[in-house]
N, C-alpha and C. Protein backbone atom coordinates (compact mmCIF):
# COMPACT_ATOMS: atom_id res chain seq x y z
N UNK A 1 87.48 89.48 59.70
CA UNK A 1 87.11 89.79 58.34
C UNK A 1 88.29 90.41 57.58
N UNK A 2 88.99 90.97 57.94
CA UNK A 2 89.72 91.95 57.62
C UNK A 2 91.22 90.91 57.34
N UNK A 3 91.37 90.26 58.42
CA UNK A 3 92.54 89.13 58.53
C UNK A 3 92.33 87.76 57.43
N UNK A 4 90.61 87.94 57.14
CA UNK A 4 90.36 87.04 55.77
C UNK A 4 91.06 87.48 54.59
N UNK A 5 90.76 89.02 54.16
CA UNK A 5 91.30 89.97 53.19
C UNK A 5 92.46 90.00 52.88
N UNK A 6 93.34 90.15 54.19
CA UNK A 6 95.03 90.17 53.65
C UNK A 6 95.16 88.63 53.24
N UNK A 7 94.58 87.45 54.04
CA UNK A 7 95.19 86.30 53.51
C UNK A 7 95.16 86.21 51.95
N UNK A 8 93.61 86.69 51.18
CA UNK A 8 93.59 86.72 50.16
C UNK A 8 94.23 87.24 49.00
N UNK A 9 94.49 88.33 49.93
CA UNK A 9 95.36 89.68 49.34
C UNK A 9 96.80 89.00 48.15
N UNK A 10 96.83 89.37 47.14
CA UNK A 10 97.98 89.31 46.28
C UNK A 10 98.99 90.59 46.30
N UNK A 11 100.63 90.03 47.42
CA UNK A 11 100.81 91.13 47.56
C UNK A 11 101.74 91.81 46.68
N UNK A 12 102.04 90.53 45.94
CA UNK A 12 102.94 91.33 44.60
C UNK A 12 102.16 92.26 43.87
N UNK A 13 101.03 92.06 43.16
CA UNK A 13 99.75 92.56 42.84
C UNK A 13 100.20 94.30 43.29
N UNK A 14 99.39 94.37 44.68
CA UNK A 14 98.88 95.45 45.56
C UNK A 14 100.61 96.14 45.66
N UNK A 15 101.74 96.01 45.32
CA UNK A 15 102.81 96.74 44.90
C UNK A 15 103.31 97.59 43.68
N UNK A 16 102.57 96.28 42.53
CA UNK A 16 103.02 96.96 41.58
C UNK A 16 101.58 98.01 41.03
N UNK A 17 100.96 97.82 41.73
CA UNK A 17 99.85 98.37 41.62
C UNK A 17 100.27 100.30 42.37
N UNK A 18 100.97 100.29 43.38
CA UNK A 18 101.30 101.40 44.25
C UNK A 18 102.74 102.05 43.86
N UNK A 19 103.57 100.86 43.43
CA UNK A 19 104.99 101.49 42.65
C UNK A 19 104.40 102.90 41.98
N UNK A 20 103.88 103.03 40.75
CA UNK A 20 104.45 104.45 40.74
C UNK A 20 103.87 105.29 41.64
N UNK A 21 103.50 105.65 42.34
CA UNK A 21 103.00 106.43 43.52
C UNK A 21 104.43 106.82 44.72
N UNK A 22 105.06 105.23 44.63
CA UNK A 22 105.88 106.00 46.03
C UNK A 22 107.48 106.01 44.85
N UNK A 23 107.84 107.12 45.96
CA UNK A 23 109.38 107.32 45.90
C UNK A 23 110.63 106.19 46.03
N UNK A 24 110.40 105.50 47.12
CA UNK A 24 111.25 105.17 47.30
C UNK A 24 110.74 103.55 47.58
N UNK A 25 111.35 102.75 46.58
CA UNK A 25 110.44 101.36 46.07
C UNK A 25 110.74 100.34 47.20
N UNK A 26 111.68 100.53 47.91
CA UNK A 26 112.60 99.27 49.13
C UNK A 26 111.36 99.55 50.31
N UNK A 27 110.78 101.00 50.57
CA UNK A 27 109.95 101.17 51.63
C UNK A 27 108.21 99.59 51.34
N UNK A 28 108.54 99.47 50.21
CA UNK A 28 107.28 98.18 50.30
C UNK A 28 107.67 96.92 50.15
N UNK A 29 109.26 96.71 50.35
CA UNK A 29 109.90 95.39 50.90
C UNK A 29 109.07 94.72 51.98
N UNK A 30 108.70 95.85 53.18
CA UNK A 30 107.77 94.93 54.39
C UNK A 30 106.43 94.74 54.33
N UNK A 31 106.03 94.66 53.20
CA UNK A 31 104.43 94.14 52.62
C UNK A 31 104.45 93.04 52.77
N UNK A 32 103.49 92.61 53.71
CA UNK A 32 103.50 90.70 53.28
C UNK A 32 102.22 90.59 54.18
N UNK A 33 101.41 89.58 54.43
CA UNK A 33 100.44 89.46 54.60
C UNK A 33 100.53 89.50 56.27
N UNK A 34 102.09 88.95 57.01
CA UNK A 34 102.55 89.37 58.25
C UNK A 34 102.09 90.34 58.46
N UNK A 35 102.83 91.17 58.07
CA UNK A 35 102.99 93.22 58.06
C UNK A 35 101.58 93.59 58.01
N UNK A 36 100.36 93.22 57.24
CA UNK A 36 99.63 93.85 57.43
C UNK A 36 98.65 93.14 58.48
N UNK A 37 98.54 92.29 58.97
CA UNK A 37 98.04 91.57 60.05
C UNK A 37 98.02 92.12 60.94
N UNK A 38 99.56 92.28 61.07
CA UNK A 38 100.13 92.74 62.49
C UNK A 38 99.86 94.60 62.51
N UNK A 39 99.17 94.96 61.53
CA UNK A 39 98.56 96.44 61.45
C UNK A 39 97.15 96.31 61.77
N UNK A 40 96.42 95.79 61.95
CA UNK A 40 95.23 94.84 61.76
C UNK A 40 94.74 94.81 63.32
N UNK A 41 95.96 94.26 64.11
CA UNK A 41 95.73 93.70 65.07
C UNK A 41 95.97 95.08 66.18
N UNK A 42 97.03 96.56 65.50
CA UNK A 42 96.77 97.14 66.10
C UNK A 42 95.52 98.64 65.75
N UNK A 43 94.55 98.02 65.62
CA UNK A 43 93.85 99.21 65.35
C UNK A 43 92.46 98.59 65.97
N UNK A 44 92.13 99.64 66.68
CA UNK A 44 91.63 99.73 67.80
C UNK A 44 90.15 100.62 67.82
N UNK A 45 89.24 100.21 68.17
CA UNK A 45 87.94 100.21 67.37
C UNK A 45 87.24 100.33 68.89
N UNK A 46 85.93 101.40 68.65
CA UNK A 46 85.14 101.66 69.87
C UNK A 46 83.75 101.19 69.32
């Protein structure tokens, strides 16, 4: 379900959406639908 979401996910969108929030703008260079997959895949659920 979740791996449906990022595919959908617009990730230019969900950046400029968070730009002014962070400091330092290069830290959301590794946004991509990869990156959050592969966060996805480690979270670990009882």
């Amino acid at each position: 379900m979740l791996h449906l979401a990022i595919a959908e996910l617009d990730i230019q969108a969900a950046r400029r959406d968070v730009l002014p929030f962070v400091k330092d703008s290069s830290k959301l260079e590794v946004w991509s639908a990869d990156f959050f997959s592969a966060l996805v895949d480690m979270i670990q659920t009882k």
